[in-house]
Protein backbone atom coordinates (compact mmCIF):
# COMPACT_ATOMS: atom_id res chain seq x y z
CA UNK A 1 -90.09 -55.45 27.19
CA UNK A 2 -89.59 -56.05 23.68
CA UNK A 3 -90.36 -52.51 22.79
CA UNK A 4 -87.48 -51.36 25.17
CA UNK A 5 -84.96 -54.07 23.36
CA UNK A 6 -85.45 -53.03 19.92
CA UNK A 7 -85.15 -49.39 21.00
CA UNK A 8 -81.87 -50.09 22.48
CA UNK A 9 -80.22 -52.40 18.88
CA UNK A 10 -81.39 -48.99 17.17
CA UNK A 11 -79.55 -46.63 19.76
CA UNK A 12 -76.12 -49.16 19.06
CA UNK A 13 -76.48 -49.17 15.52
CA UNK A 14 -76.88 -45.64 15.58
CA UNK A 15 -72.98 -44.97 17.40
CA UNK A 16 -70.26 -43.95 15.08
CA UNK A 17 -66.57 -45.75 16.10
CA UNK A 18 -64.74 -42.95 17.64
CA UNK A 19 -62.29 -40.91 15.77
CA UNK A 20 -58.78 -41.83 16.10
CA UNK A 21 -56.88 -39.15 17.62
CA UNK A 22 -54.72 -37.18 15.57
CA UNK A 23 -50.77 -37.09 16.50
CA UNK A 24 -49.24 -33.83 18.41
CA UNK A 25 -47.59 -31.33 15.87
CA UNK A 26 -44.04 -31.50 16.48
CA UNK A 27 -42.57 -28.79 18.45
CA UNK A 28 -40.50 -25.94 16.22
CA UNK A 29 -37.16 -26.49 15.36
CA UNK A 30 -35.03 -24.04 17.57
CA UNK A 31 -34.06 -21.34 15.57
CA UNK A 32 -29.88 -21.08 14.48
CA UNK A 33 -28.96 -18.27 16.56
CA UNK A 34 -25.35 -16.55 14.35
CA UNK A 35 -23.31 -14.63 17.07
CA UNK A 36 -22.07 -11.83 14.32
CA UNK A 37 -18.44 -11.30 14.15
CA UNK A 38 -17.15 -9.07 16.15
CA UNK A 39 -15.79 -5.91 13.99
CA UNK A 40 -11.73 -6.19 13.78
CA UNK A 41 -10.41 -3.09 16.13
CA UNK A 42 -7.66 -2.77 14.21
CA UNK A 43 -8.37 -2.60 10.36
CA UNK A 44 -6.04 -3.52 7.97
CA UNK A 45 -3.81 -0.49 6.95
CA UNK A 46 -4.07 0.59 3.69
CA UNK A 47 -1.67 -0.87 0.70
CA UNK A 48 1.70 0.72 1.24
CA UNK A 49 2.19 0.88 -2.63
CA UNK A 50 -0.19 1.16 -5.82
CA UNK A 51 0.08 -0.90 -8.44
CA UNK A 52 -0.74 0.62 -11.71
CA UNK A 53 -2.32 -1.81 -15.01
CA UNK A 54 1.06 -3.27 -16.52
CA UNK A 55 1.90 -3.13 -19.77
CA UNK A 56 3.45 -5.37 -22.76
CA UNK A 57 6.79 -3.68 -24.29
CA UNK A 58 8.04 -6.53 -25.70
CA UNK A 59 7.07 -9.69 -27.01
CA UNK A 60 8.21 -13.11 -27.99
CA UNK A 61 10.87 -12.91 -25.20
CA UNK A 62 12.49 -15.93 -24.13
CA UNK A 63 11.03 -17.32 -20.92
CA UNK A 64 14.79 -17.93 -19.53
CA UNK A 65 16.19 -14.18 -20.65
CA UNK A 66 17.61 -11.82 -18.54
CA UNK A 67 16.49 -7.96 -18.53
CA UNK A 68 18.01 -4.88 -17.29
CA UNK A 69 16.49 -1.12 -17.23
CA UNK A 70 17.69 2.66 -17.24
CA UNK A 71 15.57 5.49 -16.42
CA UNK A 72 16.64 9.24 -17.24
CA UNK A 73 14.71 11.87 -16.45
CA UNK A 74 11.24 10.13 -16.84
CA UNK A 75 12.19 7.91 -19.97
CA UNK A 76 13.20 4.76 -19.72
CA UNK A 77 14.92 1.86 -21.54
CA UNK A 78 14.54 -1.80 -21.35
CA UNK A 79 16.19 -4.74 -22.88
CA UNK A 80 15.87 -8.15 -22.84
CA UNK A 81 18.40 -10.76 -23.94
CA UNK A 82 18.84 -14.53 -25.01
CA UNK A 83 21.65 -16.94 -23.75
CA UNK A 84 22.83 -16.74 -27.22
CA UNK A 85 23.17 -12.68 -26.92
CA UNK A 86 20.67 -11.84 -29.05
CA UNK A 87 18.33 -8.54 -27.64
CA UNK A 88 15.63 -6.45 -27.88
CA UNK A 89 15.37 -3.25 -26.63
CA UNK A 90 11.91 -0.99 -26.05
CA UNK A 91 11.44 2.81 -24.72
CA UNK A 92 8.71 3.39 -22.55
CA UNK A 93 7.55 6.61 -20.70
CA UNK A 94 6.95 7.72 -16.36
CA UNK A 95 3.62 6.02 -16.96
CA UNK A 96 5.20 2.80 -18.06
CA UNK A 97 3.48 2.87 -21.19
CA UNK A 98 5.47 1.84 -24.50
CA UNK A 99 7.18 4.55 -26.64
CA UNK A 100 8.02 3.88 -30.72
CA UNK A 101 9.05 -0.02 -31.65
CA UNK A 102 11.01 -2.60 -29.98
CA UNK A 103 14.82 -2.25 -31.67
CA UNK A 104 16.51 -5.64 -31.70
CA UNK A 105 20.41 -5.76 -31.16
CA UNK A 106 22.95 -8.34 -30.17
CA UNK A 107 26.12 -8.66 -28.43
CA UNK A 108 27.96 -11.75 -29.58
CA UNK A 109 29.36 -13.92 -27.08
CA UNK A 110 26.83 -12.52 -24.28
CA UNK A 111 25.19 -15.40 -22.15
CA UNK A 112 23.57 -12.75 -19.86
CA UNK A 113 22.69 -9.49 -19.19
CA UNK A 114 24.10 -8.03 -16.32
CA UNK A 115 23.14 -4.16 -16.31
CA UNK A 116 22.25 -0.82 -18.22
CA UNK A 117 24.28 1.98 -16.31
CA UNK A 118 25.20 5.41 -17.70
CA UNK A 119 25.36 9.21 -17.11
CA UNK A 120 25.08 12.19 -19.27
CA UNK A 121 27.28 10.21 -21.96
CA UNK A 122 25.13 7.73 -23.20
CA UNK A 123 23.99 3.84 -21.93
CA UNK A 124 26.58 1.20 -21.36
CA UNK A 125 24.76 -2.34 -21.72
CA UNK A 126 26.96 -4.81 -19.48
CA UNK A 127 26.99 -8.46 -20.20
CA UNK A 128 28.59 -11.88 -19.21
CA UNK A 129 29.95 -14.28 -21.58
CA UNK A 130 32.74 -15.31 -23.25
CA UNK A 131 34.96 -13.72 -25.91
CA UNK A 132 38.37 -15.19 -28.39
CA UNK A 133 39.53 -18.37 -26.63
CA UNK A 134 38.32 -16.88 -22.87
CA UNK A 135 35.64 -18.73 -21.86
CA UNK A 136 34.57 -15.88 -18.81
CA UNK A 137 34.23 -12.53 -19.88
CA UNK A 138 32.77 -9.02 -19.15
CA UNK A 139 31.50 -7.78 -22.05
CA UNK A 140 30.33 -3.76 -22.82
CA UNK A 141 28.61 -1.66 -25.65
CA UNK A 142 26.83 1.42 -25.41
CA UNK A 143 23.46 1.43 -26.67
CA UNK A 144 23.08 4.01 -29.17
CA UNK A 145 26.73 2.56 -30.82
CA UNK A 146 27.14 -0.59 -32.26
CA UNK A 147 30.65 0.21 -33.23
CA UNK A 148 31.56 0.69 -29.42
CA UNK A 149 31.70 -2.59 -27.75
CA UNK A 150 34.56 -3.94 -25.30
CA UNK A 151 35.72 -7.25 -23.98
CA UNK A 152 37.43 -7.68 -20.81
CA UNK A 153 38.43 -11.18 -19.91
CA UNK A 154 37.67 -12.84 -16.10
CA UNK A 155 40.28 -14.67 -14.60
CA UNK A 156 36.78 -17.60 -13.55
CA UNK A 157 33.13 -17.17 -13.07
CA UNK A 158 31.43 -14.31 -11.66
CA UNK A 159 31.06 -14.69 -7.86
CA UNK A 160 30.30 -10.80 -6.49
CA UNK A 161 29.36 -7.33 -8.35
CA UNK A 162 28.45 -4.10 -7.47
CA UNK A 163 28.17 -1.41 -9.55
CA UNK A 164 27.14 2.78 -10.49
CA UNK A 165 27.83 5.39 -13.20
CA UNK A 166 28.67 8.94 -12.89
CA UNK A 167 28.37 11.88 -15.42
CA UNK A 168 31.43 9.90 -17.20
CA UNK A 169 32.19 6.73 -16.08
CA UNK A 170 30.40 3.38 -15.34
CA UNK A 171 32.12 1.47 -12.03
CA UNK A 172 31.96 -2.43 -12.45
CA UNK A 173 33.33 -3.84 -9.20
CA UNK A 174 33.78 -7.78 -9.29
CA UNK A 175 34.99 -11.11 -7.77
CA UNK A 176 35.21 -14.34 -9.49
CA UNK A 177 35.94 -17.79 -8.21
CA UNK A 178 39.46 -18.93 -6.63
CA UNK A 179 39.47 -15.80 -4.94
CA UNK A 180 39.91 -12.96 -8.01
CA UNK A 181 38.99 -9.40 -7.28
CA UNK A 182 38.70 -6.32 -9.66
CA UNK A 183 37.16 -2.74 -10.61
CA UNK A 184 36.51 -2.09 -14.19
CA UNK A 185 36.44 1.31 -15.11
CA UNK A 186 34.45 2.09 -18.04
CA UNK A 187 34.82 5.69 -19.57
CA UNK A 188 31.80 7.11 -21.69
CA UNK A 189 32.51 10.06 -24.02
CA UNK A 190 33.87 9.76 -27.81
CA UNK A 191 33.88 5.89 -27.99
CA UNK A 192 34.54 3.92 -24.71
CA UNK A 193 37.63 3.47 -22.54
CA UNK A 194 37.80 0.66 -19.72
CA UNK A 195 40.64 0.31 -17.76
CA UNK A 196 40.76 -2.64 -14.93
CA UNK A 197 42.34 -1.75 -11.17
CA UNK A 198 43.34 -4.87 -9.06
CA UNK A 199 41.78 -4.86 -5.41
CA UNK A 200 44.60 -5.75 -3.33
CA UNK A 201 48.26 -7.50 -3.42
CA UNK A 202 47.54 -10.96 -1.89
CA UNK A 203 47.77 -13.73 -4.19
CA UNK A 204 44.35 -14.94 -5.30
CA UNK A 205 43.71 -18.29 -3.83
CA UNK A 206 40.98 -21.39 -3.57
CA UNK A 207 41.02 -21.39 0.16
CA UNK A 208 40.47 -17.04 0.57
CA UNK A 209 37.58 -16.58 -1.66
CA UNK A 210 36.36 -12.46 -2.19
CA UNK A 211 33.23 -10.87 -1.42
CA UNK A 212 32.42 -7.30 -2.49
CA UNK A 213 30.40 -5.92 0.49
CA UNK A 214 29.88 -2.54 -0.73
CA UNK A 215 31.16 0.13 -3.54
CA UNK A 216 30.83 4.19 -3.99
CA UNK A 217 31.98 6.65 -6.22
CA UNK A 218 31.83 10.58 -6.64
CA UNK A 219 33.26 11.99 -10.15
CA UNK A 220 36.44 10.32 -10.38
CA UNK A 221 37.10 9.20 -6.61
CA UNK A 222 35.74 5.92 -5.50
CA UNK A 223 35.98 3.24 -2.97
CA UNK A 224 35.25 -0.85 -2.82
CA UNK A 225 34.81 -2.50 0.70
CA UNK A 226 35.85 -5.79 0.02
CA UNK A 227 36.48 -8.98 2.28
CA UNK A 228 39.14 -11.71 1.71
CA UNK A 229 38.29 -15.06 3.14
CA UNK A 230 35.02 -16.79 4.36
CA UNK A 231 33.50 -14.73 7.07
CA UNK A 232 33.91 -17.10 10.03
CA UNK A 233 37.28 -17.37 9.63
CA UNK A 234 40.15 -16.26 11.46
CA UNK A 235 42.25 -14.93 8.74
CA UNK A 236 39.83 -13.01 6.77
CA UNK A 237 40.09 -9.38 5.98
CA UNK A 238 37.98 -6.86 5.15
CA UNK A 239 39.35 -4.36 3.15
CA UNK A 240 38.82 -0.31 1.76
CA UNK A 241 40.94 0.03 -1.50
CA UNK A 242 40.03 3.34 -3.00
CA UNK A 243 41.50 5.78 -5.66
CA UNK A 244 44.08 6.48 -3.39
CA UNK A 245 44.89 4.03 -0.95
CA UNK A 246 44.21 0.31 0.48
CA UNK A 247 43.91 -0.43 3.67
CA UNK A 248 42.70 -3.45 6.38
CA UNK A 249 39.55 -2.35 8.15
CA UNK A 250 39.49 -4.34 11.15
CA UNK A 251 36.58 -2.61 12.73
CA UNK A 252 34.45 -4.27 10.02
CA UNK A 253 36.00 -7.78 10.20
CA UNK A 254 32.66 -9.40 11.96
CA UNK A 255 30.19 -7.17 9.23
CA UNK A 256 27.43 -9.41 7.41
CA UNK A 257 26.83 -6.74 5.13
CA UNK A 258 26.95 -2.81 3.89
CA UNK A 259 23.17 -1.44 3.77
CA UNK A 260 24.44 2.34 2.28
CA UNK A 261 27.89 3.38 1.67
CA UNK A 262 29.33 6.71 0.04
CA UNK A 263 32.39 8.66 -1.14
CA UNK A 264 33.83 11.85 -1.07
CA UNK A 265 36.73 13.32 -2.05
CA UNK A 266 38.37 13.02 1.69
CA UNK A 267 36.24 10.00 3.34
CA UNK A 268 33.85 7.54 2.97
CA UNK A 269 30.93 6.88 4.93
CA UNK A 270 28.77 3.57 5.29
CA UNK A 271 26.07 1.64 7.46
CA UNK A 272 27.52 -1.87 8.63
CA UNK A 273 25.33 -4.76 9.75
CA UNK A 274 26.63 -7.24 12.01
CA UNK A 275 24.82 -10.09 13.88
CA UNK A 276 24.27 -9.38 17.54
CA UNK A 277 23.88 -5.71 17.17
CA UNK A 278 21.83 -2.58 15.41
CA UNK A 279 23.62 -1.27 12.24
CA UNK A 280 26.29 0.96 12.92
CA UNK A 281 27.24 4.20 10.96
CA UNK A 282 31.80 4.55 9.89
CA UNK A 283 33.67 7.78 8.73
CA UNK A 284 36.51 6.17 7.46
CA UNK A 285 39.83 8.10 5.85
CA UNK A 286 41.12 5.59 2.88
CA UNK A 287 45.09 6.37 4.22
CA UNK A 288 43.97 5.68 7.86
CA UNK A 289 43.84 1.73 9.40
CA UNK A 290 41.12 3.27 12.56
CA UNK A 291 37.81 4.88 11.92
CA UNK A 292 37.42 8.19 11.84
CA UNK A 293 34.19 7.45 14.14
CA UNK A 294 32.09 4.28 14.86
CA UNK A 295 28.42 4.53 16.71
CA UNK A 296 25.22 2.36 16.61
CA UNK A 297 22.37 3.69 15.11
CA UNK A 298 19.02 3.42 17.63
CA UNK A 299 16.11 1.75 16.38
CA UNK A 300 13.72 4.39 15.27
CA UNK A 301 16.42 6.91 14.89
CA UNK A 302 16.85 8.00 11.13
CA UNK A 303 20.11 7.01 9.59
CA UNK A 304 22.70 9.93 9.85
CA UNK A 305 23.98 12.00 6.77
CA UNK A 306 24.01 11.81 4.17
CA UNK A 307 22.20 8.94 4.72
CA UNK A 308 19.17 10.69 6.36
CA UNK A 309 16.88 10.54 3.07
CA UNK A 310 18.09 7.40 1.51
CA UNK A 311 16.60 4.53 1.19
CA UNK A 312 17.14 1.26 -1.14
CA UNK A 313 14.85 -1.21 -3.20
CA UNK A 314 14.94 -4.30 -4.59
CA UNK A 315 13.34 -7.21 -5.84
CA UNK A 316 12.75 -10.44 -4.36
CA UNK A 317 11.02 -14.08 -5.85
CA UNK A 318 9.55 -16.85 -4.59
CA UNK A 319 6.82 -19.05 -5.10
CA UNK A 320 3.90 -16.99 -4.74
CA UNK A 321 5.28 -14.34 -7.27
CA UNK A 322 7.76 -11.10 -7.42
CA UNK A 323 7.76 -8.76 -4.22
CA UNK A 324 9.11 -4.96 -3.97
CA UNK A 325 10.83 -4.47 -0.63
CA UNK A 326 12.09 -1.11 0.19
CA UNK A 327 14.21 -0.37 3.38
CA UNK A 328 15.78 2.53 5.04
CA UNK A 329 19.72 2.83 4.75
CA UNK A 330 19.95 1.54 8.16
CA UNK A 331 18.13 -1.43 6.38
CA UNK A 332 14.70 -1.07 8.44
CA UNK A 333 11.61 -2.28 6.42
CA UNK A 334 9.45 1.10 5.64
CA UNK A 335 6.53 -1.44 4.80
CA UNK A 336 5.50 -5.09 4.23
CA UNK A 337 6.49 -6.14 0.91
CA UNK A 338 4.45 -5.32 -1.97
CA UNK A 339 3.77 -8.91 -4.65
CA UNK A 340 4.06 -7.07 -7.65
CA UNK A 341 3.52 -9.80 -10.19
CA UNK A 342 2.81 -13.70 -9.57
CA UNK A 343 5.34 -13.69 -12.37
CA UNK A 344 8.19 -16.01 -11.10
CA UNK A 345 11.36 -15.34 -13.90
CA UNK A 346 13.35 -12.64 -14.73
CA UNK A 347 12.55 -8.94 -13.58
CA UNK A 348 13.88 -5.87 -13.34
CA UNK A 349 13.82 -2.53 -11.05
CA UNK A 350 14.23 1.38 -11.26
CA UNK A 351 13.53 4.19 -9.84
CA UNK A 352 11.43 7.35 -11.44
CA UNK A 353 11.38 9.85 -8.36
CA UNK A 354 11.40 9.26 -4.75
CA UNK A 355 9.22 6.67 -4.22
CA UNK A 356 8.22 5.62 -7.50
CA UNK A 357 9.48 3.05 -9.40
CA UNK A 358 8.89 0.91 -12.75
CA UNK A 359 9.33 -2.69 -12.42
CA UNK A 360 9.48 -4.90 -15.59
CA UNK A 361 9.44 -9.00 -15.69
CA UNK A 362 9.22 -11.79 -17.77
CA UNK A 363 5.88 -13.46 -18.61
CA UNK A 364 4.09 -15.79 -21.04
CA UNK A 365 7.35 -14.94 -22.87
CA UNK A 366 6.29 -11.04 -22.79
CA UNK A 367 8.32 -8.27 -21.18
CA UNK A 368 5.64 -6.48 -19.15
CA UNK A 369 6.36 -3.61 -17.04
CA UNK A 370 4.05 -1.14 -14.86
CA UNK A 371 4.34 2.19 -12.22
CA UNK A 372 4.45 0.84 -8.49
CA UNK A 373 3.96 4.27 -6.71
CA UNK A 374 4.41 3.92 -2.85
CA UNK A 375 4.27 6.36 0.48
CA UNK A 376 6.01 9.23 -0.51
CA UNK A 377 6.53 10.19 3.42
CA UNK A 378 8.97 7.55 3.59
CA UNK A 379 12.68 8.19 2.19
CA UNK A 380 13.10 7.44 -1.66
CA UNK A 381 15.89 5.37 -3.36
């Protein structure tokens, strides 16, 4: 009996305490499953235009100047002026690349530069000021000629412009405020001529202001479309003076605006855009008050002759920078706008060839320019 006790103390203090158990492993954390995007079917298109590296032509501008350019024949000009009509001009070449030394120049009384127009006769540089005891002014000197400069006085401030050259003669058409209208005629050759045509015979007034709507000129014939009044009202006119004749154009009394307009020696032709309607396409005779003929243009119909393989640029700014914008004469957009620059001051626009173009601006007070080559299947400039 006490054999089989002890024999069972040894056999309990022989027992190890029993292990505890160890915890489950956690279960896997599901694996992120990424659905992949699904591929775009409809890529972007490509760029309409290509921007080339800019170039510097010209520094130490002022950060408030204005700037104008010519291109002949590949070669261009640029200048950039001061409120206090002091310039600088600067060559540069089709790959917008800078050609010899910057020139500096002035034109005293200039407050801005307006334009650089010209034919084979040399470069007319076009400026607003003042000049003698006038305090509004048009002022003119061609480029290459210090000696040739011209002041023509404005009856107010600049409201409207358009303006082109020919082989001999730069056109400057104009309003000004309190309801002033003029063409400037500016003859290049040995020296420079200007003579000044009124638009109209009503008696500028306060209460008709004038808006040039579009101009055109072939040789020595040309034409202004002109409107007398604000838009809305009921007594406006619009107007064709010409060479020749002046006349009230009441088929274009409701136009918002001429997208392409041309002269010839018997009619002129134009593109009118109104508000509820596509553009329309005029043949008008200067000594006749109808149309010669009047029809809509179609959307996706190219704009009739000699319209057919024109198209326009410009230049547009706002916040995010400077855009190109280039439209057909019937003014459809042949692309999205192209930001050219995030430059937001002055800038400037021309044309090499038929859709290439050199477009200068104004940054970190440097005039920088570059080559903005687009689709050459669409119509040029």
């Amino acid at each position: 009996m006490r054999v089989a006790f002890v024999m069972a103390l040894l056999t309990l203090g022989c027992e190890e305490p029993a292990p505890t158990p160890r915890p489950a492993p956690a279960p896997p954390a599901p694996e992120e499953v990424t659905t992949p995007a699904a591929p775009d079917p409809t890529p972007a298109p490509p760029p309409a235009c290509a921007l080339r590296a800019p170039s510097t032509w010209i520094e130490g501008a002022p950060d408030d100047g204005t700037l104008a350019l010519r291109v002949v024949d590949e070669q261009g000009t640029a200048v950039v002026m001061d409120d206090a009509g002091r310039a600088t001009r600067r060559a540069f070449d089709a790959d917008a690349a800078p050609v010899g030394a910057p020139i500096a120049l002035e034109l005293g009384g200039a407050r801005a530069l307006l334009a650089l127009e010209g034919g084979e006769r040399g470069t007319l540089m076009l400026a607003r000021g003042s000049c003698a005891e006038e305090a509004h002014c048009l002022l003119a000197r061609l480029l290459d000629d210090d000696a040739s400069r011209l002041a023509a006085p404005l009856p107010g401030p600049l409201r409207t412009t358009r303006r082109m050259a020919t082989a001999r003669r730069v056109y400057f058409a104009w309003t000004a405020e309190g309801g002033h209208a003029g063409l400037d005629i500016f003859t290049l050759g040995d020296g420079l001529g200007r003579v000044r045509a009124r638009l109209g015979d009503r008696a500028p007034s306060d209460e008709h202001p004038s808006e040039i709507l579009g101009f055109a000129a072939q040789n020595d014939a040309w034409a202004v479309l002109w409107r007398r009044g604000v838009l809305e009202s009921a007594d406006s006119e619009v107007f064709l003076t010409t060479d020749v004749a002046h006349r009230s154009v009441h088929a274009l009394h409701d136009t918002l605006a001429i997208d392409a307009m041309a002269r010839t020696n018997r009619e002129v032709s134009l593109i009118a855009t109104f508000e509820f309607s596509r553009p329309h396409f005029l043949r008008l005779d200067p000594r006749a008050d109808e149309p010669l003929s009047a029809r809509e243009i179609p959307a996706g119909e190219p704009p009739p002759e000699p319209f057919s393989e024109r198209a326009r640029a410009f230049l547009d700014v706002d916040a995010e920078g400077l855009w190109l914008h280039r439209q057909s004469a019937a003014g459809d957009a042949l692309h999205p706008p192209v930001r050219v620059s995030p430059s937001t001051t002055a800038a400037a626009l021309a044309r090499l060839d038929t859709a290439r173009y050199i477009v200068a601006w104004i940054e970190d007070r440097e005039v920088r320019g570059r080559v903005v080559d687009c689709d050459v299947s669409e119509p040029g400039t």
